[in-house]
N, C-alpha and C. Protein backbone atom coordinates (compact mmCIF):
# COMPACT_ATOMS: atom_id res chain seq x y z
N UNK A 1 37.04 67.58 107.34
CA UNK A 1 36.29 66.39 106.98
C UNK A 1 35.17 66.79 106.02
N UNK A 2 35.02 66.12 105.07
CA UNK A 2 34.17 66.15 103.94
C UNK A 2 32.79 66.31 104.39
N UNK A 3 31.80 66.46 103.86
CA UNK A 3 30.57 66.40 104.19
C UNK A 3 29.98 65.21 103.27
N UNK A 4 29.41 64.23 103.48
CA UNK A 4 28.86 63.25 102.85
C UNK A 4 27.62 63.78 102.34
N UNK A 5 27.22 63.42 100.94
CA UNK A 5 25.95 63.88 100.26
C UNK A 5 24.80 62.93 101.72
N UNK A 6 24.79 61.51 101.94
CA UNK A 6 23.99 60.76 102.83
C UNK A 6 23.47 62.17 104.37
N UNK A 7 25.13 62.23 104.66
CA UNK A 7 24.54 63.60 105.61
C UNK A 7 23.73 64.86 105.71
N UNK A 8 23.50 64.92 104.39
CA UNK A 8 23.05 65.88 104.27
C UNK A 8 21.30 66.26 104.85
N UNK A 9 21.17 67.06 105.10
CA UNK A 9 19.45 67.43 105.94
C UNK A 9 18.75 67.92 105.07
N UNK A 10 17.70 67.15 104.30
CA UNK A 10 16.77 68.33 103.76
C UNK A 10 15.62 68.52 103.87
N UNK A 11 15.39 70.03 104.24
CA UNK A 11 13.47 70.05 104.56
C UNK A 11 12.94 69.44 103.90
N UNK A 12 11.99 68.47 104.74
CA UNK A 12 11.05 67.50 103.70
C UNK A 12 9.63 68.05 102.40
N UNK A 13 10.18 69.32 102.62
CA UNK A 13 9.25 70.08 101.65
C UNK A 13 10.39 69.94 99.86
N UNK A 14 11.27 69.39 100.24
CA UNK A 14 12.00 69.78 99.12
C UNK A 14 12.74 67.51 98.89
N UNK A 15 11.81 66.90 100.03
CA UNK A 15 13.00 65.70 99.66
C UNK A 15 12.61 64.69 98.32
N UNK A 16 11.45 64.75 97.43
CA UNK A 16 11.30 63.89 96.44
C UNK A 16 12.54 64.51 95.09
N UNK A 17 12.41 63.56 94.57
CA UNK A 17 13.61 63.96 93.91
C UNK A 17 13.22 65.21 92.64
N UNK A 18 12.13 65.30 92.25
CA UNK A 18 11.91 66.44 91.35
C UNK A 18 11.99 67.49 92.19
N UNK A 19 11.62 67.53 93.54
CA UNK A 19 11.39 68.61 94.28
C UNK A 19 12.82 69.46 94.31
N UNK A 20 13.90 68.13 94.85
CA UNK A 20 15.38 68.72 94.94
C UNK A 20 15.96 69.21 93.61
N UNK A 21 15.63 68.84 92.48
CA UNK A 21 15.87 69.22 91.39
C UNK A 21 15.37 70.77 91.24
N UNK A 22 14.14 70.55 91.33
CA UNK A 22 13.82 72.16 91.33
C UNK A 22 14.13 73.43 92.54
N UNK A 23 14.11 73.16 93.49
CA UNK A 23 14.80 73.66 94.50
C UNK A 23 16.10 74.14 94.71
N UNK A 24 17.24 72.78 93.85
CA UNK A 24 18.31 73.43 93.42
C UNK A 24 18.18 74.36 92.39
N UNK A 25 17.62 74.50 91.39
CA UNK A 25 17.43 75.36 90.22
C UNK A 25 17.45 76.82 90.59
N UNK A 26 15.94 76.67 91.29
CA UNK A 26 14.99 77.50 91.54
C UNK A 26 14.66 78.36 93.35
N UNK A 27 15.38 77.50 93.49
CA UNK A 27 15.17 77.95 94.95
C UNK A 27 13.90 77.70 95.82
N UNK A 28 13.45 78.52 96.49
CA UNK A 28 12.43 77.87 97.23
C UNK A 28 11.25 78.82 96.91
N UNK A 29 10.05 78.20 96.21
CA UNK A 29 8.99 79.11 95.78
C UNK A 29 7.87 79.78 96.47
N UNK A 30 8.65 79.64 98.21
CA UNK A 30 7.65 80.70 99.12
C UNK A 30 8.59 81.75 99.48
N UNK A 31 9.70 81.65 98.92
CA UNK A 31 10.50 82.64 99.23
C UNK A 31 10.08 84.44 98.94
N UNK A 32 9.99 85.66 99.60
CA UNK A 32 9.57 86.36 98.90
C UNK A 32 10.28 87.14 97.65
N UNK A 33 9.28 88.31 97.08
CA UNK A 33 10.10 87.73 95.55
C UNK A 33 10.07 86.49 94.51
N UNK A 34 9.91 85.54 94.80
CA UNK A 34 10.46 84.68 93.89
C UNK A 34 9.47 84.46 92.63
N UNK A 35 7.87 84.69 92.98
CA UNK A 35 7.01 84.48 91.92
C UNK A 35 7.14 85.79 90.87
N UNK A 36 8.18 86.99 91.97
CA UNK A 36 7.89 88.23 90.44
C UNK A 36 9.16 87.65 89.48
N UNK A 37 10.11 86.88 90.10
CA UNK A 37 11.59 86.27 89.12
C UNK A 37 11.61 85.48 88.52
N UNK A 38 10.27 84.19 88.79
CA UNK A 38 10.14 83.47 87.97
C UNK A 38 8.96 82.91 87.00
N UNK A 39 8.00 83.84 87.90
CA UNK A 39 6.51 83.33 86.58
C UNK A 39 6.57 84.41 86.36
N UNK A 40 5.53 83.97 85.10
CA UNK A 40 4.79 84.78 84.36
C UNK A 40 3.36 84.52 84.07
N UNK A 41 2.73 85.33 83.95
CA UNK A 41 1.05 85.30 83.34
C UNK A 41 0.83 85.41 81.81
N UNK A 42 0.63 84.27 80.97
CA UNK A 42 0.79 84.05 80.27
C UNK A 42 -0.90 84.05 79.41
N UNK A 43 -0.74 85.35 78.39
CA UNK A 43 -2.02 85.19 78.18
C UNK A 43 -2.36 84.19 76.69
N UNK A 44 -2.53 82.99 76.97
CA UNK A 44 -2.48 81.58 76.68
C UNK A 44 -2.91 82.11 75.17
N UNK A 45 -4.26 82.38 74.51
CA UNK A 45 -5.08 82.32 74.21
C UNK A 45 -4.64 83.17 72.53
N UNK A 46 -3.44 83.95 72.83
CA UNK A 46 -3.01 84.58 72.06
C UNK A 46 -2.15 83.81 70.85
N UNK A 47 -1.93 82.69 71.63
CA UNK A 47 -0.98 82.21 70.90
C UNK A 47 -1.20 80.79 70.49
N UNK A 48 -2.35 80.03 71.48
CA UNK A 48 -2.97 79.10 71.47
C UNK A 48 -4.77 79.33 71.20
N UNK A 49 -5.41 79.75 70.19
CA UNK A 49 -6.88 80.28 70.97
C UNK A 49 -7.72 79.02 71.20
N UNK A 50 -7.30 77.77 71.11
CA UNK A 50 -8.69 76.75 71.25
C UNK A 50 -8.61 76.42 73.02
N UNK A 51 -7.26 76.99 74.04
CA UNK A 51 -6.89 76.37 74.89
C UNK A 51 -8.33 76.87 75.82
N UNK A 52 -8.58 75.86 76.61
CA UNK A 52 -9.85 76.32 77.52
C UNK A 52 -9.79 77.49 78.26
N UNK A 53 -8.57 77.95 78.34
CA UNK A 53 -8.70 79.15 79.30
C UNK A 53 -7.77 80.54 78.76
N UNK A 54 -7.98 81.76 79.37
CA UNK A 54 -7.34 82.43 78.71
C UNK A 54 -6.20 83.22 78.67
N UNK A 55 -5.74 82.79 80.22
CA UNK A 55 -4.64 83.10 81.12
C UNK A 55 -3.91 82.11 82.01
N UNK A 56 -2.71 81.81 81.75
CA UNK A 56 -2.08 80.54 82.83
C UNK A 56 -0.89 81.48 83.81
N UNK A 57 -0.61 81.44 85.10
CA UNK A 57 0.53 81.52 85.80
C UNK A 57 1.72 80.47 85.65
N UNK A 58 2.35 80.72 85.06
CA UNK A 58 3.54 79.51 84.36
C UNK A 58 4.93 80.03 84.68
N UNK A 59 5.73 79.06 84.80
CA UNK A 59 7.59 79.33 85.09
C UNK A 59 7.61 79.72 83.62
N UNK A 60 8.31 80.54 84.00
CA UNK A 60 9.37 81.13 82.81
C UNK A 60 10.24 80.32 81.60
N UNK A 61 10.73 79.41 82.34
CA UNK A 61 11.39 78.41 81.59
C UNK A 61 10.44 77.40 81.15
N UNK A 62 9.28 77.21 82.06
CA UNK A 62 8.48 75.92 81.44
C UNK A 62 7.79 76.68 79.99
N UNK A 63 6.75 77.82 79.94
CA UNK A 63 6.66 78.00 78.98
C UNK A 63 6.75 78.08 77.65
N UNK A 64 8.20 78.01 77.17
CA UNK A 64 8.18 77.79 76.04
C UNK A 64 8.43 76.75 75.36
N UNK A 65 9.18 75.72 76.12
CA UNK A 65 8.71 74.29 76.26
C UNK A 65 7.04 73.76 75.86
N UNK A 66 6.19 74.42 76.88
CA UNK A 66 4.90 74.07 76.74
C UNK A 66 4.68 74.57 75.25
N UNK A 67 4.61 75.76 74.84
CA UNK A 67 3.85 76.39 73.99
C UNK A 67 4.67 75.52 72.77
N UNK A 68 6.01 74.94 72.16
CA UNK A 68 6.32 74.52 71.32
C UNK A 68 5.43 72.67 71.33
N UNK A 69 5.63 72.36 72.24
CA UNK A 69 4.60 71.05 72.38
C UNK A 69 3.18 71.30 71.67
N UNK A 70 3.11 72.52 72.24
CA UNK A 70 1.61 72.94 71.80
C UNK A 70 1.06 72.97 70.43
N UNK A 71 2.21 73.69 69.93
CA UNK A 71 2.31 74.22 68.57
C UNK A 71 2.97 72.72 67.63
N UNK A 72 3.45 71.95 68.50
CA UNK A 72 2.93 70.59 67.91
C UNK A 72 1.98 69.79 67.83
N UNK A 73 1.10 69.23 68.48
CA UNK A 73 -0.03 68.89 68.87
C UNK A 73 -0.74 69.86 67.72
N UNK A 74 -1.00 71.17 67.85
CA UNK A 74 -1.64 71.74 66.37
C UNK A 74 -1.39 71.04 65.32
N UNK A 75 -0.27 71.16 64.97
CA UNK A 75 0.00 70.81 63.72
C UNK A 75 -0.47 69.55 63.44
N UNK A 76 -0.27 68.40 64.45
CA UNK A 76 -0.94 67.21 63.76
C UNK A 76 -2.33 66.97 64.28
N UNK A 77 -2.88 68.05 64.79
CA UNK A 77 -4.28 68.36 65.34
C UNK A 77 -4.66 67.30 66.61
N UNK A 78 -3.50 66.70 67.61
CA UNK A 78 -3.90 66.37 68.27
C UNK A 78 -4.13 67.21 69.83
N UNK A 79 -4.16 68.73 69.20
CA UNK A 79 -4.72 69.24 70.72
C UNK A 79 -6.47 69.50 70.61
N UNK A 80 -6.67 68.62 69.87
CA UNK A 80 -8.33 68.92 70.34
C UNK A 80 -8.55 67.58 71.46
N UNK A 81 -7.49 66.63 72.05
CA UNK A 81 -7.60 65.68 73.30
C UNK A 81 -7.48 66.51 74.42
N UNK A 82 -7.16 67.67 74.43
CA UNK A 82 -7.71 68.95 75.50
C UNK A 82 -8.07 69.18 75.70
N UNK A 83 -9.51 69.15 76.71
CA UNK A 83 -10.70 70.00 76.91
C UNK A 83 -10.46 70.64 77.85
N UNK A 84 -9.93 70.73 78.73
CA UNK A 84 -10.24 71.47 80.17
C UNK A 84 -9.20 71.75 80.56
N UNK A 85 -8.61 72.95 81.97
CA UNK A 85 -7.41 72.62 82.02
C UNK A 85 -7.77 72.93 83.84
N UNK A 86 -7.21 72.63 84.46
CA UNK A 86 -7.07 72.56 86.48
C UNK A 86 -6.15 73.46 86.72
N UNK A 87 -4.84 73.46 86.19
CA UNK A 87 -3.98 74.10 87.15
C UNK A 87 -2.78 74.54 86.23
N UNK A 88 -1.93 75.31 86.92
CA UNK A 88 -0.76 75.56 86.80
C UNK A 88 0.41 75.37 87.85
N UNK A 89 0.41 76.92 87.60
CA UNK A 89 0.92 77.10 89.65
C UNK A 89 0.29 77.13 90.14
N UNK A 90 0.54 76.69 91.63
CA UNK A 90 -0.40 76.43 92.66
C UNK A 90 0.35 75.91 93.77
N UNK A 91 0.58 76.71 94.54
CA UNK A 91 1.77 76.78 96.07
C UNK A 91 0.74 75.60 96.62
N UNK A 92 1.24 74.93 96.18
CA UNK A 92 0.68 73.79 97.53
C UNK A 92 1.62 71.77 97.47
N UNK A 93 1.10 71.02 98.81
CA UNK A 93 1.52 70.19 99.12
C UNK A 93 1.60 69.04 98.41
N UNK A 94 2.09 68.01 98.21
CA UNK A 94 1.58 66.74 97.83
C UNK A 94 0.41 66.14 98.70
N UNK A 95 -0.32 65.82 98.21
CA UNK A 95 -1.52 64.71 98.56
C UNK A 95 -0.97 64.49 100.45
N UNK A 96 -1.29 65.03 100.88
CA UNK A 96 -1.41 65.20 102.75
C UNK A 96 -0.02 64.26 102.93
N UNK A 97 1.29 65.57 102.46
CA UNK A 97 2.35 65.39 102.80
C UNK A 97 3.36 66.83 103.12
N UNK A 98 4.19 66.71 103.85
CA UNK A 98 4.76 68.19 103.46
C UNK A 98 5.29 68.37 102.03
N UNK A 99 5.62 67.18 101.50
CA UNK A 99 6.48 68.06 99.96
C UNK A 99 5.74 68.54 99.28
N UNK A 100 6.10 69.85 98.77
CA UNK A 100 6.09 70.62 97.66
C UNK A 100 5.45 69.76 96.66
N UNK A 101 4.55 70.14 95.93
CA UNK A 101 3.74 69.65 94.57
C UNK A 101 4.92 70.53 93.58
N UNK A 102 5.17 70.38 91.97
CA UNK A 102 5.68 70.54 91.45
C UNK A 102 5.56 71.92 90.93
N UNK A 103 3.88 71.69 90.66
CA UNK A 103 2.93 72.71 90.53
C UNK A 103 3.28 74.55 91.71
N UNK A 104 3.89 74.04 93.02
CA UNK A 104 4.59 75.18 93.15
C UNK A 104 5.41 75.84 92.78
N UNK A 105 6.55 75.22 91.90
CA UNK A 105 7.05 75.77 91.01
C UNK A 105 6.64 76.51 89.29
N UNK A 106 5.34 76.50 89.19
CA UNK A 106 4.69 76.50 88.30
C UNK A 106 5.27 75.95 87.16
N UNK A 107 5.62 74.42 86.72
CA UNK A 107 6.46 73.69 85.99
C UNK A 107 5.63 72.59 85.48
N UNK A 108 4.44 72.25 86.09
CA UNK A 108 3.48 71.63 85.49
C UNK A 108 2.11 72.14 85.32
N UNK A 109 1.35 71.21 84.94
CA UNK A 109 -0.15 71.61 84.18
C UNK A 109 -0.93 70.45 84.15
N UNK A 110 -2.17 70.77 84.92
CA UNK A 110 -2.71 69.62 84.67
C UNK A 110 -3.93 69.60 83.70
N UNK A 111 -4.23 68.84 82.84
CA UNK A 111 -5.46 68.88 82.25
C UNK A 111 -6.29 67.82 81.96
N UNK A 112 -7.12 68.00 81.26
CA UNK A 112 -8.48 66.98 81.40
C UNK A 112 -8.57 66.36 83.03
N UNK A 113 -8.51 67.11 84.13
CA UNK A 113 -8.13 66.13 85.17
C UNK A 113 -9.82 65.49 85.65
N UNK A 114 -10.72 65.94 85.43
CA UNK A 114 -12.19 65.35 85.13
C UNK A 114 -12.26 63.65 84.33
N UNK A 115 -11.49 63.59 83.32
CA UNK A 115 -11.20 62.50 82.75
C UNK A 115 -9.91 61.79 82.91
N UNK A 116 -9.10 62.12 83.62
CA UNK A 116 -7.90 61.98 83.69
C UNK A 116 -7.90 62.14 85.27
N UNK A 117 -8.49 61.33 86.02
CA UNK A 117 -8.36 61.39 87.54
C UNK A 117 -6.92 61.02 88.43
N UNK A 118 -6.23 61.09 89.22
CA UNK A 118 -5.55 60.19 90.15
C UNK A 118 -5.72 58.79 90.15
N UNK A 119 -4.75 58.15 89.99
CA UNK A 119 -4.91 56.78 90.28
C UNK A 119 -5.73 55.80 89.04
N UNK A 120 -6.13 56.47 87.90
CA UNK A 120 -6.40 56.07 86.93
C UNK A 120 -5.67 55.59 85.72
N UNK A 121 -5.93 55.07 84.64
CA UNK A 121 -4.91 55.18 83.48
C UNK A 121 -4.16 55.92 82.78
N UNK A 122 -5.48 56.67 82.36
CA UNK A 122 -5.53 57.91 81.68
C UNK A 122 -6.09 57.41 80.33
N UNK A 123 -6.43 58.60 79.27
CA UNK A 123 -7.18 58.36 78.39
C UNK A 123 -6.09 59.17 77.20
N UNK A 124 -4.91 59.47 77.42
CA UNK A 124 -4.45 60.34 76.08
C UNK A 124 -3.75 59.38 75.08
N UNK A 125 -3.96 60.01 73.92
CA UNK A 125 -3.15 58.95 73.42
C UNK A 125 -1.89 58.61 73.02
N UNK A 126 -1.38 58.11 72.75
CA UNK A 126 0.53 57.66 72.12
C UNK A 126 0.86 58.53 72.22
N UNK A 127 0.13 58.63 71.06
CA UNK A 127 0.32 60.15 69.95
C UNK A 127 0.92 61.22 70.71
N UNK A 128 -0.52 61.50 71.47
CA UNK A 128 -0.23 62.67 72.40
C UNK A 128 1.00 62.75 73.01
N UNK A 129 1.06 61.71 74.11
CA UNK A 129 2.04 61.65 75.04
C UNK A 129 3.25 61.85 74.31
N UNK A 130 3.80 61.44 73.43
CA UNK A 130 4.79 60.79 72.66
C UNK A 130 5.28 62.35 72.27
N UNK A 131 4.66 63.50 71.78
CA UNK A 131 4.72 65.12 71.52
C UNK A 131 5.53 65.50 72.78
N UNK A 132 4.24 65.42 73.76
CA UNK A 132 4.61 66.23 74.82
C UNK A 132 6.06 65.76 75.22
N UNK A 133 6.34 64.45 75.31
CA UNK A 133 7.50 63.72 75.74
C UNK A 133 8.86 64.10 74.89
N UNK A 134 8.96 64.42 73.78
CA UNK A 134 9.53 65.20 72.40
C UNK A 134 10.23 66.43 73.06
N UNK A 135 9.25 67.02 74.03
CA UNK A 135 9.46 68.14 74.53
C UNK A 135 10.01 68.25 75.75
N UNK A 136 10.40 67.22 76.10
CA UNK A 136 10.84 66.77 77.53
C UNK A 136 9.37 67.01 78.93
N UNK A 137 8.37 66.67 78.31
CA UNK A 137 6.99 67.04 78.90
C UNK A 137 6.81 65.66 79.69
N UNK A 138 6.41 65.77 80.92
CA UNK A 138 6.42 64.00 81.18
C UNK A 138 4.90 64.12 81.92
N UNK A 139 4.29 63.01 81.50
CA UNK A 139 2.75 62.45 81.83
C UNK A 139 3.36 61.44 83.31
N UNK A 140 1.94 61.98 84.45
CA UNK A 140 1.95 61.27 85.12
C UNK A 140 1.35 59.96 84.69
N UNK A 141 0.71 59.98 83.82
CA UNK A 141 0.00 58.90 82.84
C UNK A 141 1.17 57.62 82.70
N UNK A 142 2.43 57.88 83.03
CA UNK A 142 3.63 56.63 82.49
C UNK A 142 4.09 57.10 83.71
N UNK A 143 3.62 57.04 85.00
CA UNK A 143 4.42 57.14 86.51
C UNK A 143 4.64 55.48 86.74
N UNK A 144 5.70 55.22 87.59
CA UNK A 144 5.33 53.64 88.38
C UNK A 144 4.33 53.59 88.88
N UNK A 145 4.37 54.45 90.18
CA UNK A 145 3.85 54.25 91.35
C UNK A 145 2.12 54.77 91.43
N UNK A 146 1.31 55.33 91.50
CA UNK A 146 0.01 55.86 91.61
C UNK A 146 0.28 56.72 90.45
N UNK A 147 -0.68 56.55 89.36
CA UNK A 147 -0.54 57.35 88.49
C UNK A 147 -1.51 58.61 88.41
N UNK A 148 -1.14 59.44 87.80
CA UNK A 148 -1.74 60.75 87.78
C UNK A 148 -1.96 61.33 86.51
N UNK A 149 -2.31 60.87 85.52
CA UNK A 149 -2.52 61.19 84.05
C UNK A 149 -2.98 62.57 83.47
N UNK A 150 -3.74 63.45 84.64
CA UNK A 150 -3.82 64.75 84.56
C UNK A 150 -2.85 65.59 84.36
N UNK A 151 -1.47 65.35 84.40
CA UNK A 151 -0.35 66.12 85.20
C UNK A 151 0.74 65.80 84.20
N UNK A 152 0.96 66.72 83.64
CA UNK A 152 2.35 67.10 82.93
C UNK A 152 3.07 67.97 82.99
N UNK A 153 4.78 67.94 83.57
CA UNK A 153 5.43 68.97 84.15
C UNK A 153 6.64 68.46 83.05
N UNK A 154 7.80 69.65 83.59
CA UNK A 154 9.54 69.66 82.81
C UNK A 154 9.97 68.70 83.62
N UNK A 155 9.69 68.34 84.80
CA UNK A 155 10.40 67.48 85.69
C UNK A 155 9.72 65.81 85.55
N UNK A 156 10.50 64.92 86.02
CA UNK A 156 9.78 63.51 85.90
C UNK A 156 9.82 63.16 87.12
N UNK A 157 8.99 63.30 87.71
CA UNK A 157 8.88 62.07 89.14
C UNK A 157 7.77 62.61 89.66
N UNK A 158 6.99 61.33 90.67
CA UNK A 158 6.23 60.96 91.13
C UNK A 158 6.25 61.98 92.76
């Protein structure tokens, strides 16, 4: 007898749907090992120098994604809407839930999150978004549900 996808059990650390996406990919990012196989320390600054900081912990695969976004945004000089940056990776939960934040996979980034709070609009513009999005970059800034405009990952969901 078949196994029905409905049957299936999954730790609720992995059940939003970006989570299962990355999980299938990637596996599980408390696993040991897994941060020497899939990040990297990325010394930002070399390749970007206006970025606020001068070192990011980043997936492997997200990186060069990011850095070509980046290197767009230069070009039409809209990365000076960057000031600050919060995070990368960062092994931790959703908002006082068990799932996985995305950010444990080190696959997103959040920035301006000072101006760019939870549950806000957000302040970037078209422009901006419209690059990063080019790049398959997705703003919590265009979520349905509670938006998060700080937060841009490879994955799309809430």
């Amino acid at each position: 007898m078949a196994v029905e996808a409905n049957d299936l059990k999954l730790p609720p650390e992995f059940s939003g749907p970006a989570q299962l996406i990355l999980f299938t990919r990637y596996d599980d990012p408390r696993s040991p090992g897994w941060e020497n196989k899939w990040l990297s320390s990325i010394n930002i600054e070399l390749w970007h120098p206006w970025f606020p900081v001068r070192e990011i912990k980043i997936h492997k695969h997200f990186w060069p994604i990011l850095h070509n976004a980046f290197t767009d945004l230069e070009l039409l000089g809209l990365h000076t809407e960057i000031n600050s940056y919060y995070r990368c990776h960062d092994l931790a939960s959703l908002h006082s839930s068990p799932v996985l934040s995305v950010h444990s996979w080190g696959v997103a980034i959040d920035l301006n999150a000072e101006e760019n709070p939870q549950g806000s609009i957000g302040k970037w513009s078209a422009e901006f978004i419209g690059v990063m999005e080019k790049h398959s970059i997705y703003c919590g800034q265009n979520w349905t549900g509670i938006k998060e405009p700080m937060h841009f990952a490879m994955v799309n969901g809430e």
